[in-house]
PDB file of N, CA and C in Angstrom:
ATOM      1  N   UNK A   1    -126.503  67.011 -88.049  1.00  0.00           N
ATOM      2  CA  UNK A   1    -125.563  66.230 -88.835  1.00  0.00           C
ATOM      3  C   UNK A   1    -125.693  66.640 -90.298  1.00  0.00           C
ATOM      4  N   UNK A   2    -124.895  66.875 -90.885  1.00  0.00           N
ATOM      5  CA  UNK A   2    -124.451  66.804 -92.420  1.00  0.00           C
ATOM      6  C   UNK A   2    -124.407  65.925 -93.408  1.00  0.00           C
ATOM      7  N   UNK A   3    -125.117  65.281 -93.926  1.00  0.00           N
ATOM      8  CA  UNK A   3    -124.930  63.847 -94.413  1.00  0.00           C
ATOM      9  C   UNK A   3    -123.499  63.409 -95.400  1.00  0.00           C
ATOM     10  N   UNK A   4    -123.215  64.731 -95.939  1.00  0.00           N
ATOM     11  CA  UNK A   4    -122.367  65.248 -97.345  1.00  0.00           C
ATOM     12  C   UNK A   4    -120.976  65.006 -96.379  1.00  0.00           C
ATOM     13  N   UNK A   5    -121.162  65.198 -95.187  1.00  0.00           N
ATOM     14  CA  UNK A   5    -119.893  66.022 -94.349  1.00  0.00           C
ATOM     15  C   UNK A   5    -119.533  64.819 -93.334  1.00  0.00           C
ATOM     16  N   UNK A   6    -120.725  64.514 -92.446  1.00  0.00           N
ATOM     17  CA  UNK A   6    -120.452  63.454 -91.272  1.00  0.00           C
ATOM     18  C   UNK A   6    -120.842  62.120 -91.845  1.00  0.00           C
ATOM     19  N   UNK A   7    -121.095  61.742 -93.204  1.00  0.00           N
ATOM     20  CA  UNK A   7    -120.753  60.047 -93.250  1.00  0.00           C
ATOM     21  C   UNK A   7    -119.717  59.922 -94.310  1.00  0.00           C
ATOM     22  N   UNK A   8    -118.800  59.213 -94.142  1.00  0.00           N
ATOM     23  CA  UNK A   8    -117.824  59.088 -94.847  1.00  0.00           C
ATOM     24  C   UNK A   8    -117.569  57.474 -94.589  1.00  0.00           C
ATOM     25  N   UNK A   9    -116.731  56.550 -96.024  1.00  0.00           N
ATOM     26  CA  UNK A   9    -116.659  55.570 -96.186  1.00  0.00           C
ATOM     27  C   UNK A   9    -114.993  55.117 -95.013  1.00  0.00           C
ATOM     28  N   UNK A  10    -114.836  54.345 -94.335  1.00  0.00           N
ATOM     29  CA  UNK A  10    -113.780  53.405 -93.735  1.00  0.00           C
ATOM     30  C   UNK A  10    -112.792  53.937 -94.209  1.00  0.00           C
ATOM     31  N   UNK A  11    -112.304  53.977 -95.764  1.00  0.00           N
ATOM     32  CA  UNK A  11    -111.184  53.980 -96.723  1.00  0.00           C
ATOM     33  C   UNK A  11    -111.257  55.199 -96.983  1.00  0.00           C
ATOM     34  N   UNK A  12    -112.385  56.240 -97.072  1.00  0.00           N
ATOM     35  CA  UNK A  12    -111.794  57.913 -97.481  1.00  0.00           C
ATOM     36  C   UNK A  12    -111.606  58.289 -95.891  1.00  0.00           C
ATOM     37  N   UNK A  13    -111.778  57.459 -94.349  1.00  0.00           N
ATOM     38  CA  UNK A  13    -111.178  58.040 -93.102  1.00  0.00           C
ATOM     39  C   UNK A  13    -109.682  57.838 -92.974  1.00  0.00           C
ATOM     40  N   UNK A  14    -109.572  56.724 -94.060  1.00  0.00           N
ATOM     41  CA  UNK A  14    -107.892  56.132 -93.526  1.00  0.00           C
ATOM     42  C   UNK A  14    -107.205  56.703 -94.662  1.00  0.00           C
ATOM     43  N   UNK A  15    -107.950  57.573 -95.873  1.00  0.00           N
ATOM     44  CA  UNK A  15    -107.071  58.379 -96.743  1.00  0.00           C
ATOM     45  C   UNK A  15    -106.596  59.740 -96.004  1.00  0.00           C
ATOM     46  N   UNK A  16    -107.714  60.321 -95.484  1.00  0.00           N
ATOM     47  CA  UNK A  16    -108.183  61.586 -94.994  1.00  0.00           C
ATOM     48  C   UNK A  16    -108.285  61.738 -93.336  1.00  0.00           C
ATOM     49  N   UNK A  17    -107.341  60.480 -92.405  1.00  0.00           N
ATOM     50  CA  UNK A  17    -107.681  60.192 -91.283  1.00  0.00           C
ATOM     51  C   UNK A  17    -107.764  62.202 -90.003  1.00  0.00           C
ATOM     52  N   UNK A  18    -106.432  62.621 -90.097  1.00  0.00           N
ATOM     53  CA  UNK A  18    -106.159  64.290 -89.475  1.00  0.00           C
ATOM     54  C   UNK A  18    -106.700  64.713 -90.056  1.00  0.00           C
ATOM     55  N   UNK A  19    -107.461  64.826 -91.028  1.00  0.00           N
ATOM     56  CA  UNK A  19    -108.644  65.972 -91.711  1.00  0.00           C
ATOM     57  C   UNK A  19    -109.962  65.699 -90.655  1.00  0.00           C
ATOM     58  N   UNK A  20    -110.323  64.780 -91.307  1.00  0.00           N
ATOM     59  CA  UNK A  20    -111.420  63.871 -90.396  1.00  0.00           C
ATOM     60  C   UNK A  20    -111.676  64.270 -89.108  1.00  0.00           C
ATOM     61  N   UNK A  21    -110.675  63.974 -88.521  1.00  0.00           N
ATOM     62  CA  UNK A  21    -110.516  64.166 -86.766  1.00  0.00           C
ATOM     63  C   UNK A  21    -110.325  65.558 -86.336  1.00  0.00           C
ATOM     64  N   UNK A  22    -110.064  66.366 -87.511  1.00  0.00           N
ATOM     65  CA  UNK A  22    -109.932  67.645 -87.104  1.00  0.00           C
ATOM     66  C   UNK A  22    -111.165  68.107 -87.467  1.00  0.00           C
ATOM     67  N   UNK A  23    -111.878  67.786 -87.992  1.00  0.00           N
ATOM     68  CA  UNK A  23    -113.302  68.288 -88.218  1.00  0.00           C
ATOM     69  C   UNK A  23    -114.277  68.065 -87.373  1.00  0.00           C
ATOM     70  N   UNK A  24    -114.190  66.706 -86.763  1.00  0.00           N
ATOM     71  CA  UNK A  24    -114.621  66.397 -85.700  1.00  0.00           C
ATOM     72  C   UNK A  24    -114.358  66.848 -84.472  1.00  0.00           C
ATOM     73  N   UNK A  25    -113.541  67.302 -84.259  1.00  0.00           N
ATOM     74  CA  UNK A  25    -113.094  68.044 -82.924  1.00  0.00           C
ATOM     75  C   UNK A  25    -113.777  70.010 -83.495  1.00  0.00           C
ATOM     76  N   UNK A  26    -113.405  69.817 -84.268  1.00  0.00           N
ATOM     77  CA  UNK A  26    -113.655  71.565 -84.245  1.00  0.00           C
ATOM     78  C   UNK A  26    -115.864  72.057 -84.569  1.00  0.00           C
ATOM     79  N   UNK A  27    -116.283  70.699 -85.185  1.00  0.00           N
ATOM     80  CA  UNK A  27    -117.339  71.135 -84.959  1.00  0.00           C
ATOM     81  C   UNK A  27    -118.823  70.239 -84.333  1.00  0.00           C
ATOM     82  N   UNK A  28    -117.558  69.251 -83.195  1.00  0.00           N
ATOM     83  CA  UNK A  28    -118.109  68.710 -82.234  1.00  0.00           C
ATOM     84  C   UNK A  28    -119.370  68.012 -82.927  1.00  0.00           C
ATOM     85  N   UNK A  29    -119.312  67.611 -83.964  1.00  0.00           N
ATOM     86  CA  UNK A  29    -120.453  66.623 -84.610  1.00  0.00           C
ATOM     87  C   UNK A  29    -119.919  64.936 -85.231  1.00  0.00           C
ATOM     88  N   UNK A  30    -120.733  64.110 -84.511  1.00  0.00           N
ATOM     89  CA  UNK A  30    -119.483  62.580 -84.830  1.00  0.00           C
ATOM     90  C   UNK A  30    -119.636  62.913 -85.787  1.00  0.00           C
ATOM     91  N   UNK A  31    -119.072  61.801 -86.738  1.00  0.00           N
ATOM     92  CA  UNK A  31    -118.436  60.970 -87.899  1.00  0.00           C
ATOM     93  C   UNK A  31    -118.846  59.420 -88.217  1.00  0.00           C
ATOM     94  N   UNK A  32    -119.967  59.540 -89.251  1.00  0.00           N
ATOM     95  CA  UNK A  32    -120.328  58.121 -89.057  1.00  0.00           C
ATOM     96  C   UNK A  32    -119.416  57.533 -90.173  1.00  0.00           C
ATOM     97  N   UNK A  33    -119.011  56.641 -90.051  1.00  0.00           N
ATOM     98  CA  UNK A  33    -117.996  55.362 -91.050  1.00  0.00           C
ATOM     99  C   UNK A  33    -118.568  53.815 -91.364  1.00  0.00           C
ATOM    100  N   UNK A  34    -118.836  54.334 -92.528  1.00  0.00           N
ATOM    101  CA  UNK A  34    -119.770  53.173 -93.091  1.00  0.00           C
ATOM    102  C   UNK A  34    -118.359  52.429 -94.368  1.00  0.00           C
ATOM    103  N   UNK A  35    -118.851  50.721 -93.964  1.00  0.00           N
ATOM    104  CA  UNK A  35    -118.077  49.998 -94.540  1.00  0.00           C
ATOM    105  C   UNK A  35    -119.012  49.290 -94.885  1.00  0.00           C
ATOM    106  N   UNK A  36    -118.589  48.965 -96.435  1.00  0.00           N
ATOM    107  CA  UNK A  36    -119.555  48.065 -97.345  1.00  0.00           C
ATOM    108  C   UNK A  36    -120.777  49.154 -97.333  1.00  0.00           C
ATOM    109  N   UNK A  37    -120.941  50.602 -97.525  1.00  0.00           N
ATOM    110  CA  UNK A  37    -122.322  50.909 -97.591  1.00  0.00           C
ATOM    111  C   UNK A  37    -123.176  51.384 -96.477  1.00  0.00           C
ATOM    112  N   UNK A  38    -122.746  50.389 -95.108  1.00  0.00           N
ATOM    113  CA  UNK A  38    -123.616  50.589 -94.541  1.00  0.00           C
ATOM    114  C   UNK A  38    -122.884  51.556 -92.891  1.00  0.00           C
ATOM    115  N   UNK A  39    -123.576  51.721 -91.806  1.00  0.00           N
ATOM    116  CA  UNK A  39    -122.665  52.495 -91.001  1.00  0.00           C
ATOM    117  C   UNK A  39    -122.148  51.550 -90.152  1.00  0.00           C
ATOM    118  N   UNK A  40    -120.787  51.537 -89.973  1.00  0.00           N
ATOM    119  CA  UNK A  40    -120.505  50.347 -88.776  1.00  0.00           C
ATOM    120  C   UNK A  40    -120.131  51.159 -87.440  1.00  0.00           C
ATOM    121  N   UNK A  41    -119.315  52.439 -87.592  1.00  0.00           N
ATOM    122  CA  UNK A  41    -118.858  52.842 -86.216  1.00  0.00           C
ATOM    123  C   UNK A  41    -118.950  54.671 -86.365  1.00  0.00           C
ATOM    124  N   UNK A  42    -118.905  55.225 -85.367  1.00  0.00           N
ATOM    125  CA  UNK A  42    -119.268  56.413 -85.375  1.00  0.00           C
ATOM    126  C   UNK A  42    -117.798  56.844 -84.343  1.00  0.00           C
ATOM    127  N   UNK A  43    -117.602  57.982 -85.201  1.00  0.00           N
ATOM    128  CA  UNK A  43    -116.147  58.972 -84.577  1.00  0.00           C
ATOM    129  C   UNK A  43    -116.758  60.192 -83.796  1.00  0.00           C
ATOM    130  N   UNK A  44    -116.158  59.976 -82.399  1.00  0.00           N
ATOM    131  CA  UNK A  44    -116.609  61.681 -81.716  1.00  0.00           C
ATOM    132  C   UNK A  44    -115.941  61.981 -80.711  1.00  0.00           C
ATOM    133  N   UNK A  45    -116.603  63.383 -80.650  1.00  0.00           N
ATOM    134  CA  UNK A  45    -115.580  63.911 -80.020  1.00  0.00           C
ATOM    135  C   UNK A  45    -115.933  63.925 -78.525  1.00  0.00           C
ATOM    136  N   UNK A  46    -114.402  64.010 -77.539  1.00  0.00           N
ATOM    137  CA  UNK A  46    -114.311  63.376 -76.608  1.00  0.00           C
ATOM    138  C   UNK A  46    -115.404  63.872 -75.165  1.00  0.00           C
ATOM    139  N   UNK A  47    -115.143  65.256 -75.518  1.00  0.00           N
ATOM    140  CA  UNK A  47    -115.928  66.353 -75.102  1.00  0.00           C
ATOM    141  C   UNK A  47    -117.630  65.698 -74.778  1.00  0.00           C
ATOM    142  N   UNK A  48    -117.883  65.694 -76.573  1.00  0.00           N
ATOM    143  CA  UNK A  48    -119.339  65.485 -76.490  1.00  0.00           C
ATOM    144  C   UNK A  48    -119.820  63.783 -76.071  1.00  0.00           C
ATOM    145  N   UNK A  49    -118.676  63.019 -76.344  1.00  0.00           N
ATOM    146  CA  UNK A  49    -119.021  61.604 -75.915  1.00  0.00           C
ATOM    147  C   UNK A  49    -119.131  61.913 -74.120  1.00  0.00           C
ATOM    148  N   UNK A  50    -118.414  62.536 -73.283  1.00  0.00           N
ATOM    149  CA  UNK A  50    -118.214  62.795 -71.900  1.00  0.00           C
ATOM    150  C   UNK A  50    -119.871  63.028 -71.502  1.00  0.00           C
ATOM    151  N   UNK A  51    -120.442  63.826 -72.483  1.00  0.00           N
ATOM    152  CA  UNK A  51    -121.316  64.873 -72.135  1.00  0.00           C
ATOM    153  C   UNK A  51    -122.567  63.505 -72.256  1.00  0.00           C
ATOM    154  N   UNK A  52    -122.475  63.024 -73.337  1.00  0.00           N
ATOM    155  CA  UNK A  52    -123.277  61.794 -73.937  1.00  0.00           C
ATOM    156  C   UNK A  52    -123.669  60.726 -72.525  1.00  0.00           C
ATOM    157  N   UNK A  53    -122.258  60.676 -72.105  1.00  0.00           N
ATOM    158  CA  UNK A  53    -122.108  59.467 -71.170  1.00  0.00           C
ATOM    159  C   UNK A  53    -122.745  59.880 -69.756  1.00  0.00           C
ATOM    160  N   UNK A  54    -122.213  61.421 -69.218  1.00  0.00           N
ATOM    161  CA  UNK A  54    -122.738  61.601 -67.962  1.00  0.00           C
ATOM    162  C   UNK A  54    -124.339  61.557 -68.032  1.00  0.00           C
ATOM    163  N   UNK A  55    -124.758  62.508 -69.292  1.00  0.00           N
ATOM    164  CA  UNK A  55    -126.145  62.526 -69.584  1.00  0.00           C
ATOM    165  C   UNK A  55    -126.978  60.923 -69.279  1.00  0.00           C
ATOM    166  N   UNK A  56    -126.612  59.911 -69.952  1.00  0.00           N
ATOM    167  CA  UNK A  56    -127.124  58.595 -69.823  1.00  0.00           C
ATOM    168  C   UNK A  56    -126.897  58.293 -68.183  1.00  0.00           C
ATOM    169  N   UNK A  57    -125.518  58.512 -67.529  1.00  0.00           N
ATOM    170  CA  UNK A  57    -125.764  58.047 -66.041  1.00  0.00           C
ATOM    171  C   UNK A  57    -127.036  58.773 -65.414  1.00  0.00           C
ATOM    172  N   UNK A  58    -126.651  60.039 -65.704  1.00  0.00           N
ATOM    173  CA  UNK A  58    -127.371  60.398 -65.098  1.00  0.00           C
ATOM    174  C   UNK A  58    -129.072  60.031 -64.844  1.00  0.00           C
ATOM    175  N   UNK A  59    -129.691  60.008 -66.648  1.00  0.00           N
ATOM    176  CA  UNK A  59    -130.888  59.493 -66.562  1.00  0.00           C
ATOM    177  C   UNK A  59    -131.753  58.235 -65.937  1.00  0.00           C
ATOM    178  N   UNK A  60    -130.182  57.156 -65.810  1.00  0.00           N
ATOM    179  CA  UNK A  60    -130.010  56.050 -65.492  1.00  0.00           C
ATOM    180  C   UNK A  60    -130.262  56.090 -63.916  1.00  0.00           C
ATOM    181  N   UNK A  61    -129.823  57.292 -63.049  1.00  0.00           N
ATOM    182  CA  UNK A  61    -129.851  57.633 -62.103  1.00  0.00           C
ATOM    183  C   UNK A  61    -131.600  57.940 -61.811  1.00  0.00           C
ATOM    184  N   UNK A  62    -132.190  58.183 -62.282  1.00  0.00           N
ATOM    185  CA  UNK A  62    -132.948  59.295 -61.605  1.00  0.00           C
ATOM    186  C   UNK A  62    -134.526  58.105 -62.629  1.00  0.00           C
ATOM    187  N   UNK A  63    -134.104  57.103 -63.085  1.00  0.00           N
ATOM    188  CA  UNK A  63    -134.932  56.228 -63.304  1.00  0.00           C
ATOM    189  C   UNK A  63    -134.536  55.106 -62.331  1.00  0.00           C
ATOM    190  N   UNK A  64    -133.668  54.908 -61.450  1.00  0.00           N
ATOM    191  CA  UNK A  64    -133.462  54.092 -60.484  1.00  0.00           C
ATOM    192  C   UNK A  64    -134.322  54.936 -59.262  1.00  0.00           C
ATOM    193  N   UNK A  65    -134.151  56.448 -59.102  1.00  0.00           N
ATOM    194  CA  UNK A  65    -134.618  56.723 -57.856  1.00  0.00           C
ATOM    195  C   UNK A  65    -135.917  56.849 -57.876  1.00  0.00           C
ATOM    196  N   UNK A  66    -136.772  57.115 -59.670  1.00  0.00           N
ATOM    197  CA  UNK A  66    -137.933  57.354 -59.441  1.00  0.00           C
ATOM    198  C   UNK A  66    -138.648  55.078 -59.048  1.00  0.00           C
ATOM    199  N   UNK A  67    -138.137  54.480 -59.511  1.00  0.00           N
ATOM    200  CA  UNK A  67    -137.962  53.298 -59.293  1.00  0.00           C
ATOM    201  C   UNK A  67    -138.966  53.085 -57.914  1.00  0.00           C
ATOM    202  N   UNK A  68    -137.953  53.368 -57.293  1.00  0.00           N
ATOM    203  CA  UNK A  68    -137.994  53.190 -55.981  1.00  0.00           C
ATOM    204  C   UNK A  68    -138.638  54.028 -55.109  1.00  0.00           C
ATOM    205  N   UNK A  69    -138.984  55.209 -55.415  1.00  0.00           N
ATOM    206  CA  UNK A  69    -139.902  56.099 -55.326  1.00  0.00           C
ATOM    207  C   UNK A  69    -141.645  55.123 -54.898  1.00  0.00           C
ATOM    208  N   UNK A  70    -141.874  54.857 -56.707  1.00  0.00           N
ATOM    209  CA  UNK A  70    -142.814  54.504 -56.684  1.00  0.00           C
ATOM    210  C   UNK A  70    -142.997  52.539 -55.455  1.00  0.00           C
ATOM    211  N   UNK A  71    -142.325  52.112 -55.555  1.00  0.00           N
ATOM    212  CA  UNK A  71    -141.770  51.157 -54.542  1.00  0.00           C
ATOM    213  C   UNK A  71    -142.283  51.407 -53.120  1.00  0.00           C
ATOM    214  N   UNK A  72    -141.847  52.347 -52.582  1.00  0.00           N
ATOM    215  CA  UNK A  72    -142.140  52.806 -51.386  1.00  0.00           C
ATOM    216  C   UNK A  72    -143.504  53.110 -51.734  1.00  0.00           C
ATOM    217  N   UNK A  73    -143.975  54.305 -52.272  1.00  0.00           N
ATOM    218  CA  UNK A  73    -145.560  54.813 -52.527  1.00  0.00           C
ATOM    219  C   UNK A  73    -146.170  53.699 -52.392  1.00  0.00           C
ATOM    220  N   UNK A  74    -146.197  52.427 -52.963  1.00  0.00           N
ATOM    221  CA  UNK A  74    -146.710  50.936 -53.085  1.00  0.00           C
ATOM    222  C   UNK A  74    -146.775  50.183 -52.033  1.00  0.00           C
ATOM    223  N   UNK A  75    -145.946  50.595 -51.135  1.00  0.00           N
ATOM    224  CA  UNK A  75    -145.718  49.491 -50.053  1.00  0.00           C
ATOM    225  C   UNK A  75    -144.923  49.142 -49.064  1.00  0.00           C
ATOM    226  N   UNK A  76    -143.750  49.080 -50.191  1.00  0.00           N
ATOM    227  CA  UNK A  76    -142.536  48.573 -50.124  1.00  0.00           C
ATOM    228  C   UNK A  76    -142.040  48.864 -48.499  1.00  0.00           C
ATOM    229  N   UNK A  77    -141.287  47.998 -48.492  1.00  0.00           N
ATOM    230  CA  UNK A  77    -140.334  47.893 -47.127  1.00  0.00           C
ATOM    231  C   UNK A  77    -139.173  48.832 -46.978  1.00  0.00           C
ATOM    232  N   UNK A  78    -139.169  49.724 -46.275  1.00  0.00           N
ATOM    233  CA  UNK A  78    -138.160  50.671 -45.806  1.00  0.00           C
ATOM    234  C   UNK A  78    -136.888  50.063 -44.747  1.00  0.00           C
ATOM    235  N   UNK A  79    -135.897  50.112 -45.002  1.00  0.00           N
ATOM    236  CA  UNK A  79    -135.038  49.664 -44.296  1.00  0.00           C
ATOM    237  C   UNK A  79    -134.169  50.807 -43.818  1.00  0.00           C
ATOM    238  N   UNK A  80    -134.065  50.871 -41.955  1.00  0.00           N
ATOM    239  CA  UNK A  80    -133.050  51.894 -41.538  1.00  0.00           C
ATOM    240  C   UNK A  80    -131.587  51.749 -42.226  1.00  0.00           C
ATOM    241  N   UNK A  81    -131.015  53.048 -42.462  1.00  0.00           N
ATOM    242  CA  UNK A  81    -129.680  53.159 -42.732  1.00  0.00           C
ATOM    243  C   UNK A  81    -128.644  52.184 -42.224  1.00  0.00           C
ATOM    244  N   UNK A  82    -128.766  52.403 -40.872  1.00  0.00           N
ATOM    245  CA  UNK A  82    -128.112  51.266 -39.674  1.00  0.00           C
ATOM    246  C   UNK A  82    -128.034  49.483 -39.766  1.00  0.00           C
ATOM    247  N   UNK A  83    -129.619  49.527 -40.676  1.00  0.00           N
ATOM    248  CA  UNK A  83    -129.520  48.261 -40.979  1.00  0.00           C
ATOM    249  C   UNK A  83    -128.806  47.512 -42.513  1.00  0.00           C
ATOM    250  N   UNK A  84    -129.026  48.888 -43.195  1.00  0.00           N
ATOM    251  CA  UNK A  84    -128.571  48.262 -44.482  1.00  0.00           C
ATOM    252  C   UNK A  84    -126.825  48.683 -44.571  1.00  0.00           C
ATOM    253  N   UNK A  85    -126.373  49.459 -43.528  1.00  0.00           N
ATOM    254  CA  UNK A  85    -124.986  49.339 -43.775  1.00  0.00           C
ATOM    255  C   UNK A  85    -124.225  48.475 -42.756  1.00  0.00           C
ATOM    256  N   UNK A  86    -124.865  47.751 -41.923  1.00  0.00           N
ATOM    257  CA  UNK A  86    -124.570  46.467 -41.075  1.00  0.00           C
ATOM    258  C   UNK A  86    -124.313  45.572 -42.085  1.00  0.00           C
ATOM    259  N   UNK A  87    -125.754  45.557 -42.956  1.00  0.00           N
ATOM    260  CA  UNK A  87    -125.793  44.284 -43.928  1.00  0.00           C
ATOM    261  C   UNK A  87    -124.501  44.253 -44.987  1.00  0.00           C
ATOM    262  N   UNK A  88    -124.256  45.397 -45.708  1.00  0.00           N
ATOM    263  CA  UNK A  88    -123.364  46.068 -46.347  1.00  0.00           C
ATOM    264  C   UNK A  88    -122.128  45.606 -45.711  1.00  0.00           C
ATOM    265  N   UNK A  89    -121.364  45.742 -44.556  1.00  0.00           N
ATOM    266  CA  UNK A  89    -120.475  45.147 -43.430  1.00  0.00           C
ATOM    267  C   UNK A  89    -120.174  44.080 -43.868  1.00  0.00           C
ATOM    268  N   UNK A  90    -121.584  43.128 -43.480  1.00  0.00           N
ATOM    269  CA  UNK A  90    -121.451  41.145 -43.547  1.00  0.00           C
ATOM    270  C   UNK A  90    -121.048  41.606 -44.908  1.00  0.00           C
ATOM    271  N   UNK A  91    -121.774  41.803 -45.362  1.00  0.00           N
ATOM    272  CA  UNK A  91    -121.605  41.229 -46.878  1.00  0.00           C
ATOM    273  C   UNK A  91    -119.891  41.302 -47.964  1.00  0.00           C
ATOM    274  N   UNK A  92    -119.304  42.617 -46.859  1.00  0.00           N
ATOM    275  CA  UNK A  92    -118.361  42.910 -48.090  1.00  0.00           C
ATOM    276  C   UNK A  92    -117.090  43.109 -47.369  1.00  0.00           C
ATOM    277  N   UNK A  93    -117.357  42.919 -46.046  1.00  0.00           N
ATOM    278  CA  UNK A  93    -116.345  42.805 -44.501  1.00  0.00           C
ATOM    279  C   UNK A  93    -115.542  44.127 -44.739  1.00  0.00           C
ATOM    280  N   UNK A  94    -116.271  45.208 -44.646  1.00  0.00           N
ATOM    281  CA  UNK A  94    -116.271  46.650 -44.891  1.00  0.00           C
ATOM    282  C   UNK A  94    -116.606  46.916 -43.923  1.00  0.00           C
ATOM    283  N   UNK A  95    -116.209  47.559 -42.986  1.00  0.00           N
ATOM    284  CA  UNK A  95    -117.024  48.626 -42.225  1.00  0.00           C
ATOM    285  C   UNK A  95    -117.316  50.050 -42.131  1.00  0.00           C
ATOM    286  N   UNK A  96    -118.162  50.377 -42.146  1.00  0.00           N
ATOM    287  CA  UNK A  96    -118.634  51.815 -42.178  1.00  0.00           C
ATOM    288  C   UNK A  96    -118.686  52.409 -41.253  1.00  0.00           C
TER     289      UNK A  96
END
């Protein structure tokens, strides 16, 4: 980030809004927008927000499976497929 470049005030985005956004798109680095001073919202690009977002599922993913990982290693109760998509069935009058 650029400090000179990517923070800009609310009122020089809504002077300078297609400059702004074109800068942001071309060198894929947000835009922080600080009102009163301080930062309230950040501009980006769509690309890298996509990239942002799968990245977080993903981690989100793979801290659920190590989760459960350790779950099982511990103890935990294993349930057949058969049983948890029966249950899945009752529960959502789905069948699989």
């Amino acid at each position: 980030m650029n400090i000179i470049r990517d923070i800009q005030t609310l009122s020089e985005f809504k002077q300078n809004a297609s400059k702004l956004v074109k800068q942001v798109r071309e060198t894929k680095r947000p835009l922080v927008l600080t009102v009163n001073g301080k930062p309230s919202v950040i501009l980006q690009d769509v690309e890298a927000y996509q990239e942002m977002a799968d990245g977080a599922s993903y981690r989100e993913s793979v801290r659920v499976l190590k989760e459960r990982l350790e779950y099982v290693r511990n103890g935990g109760e294993l349930i057949p497929a058969e049983e948890v998509f029966d249950r899945l069935s009752k529960k959502t009058g789905i069948e699989f």
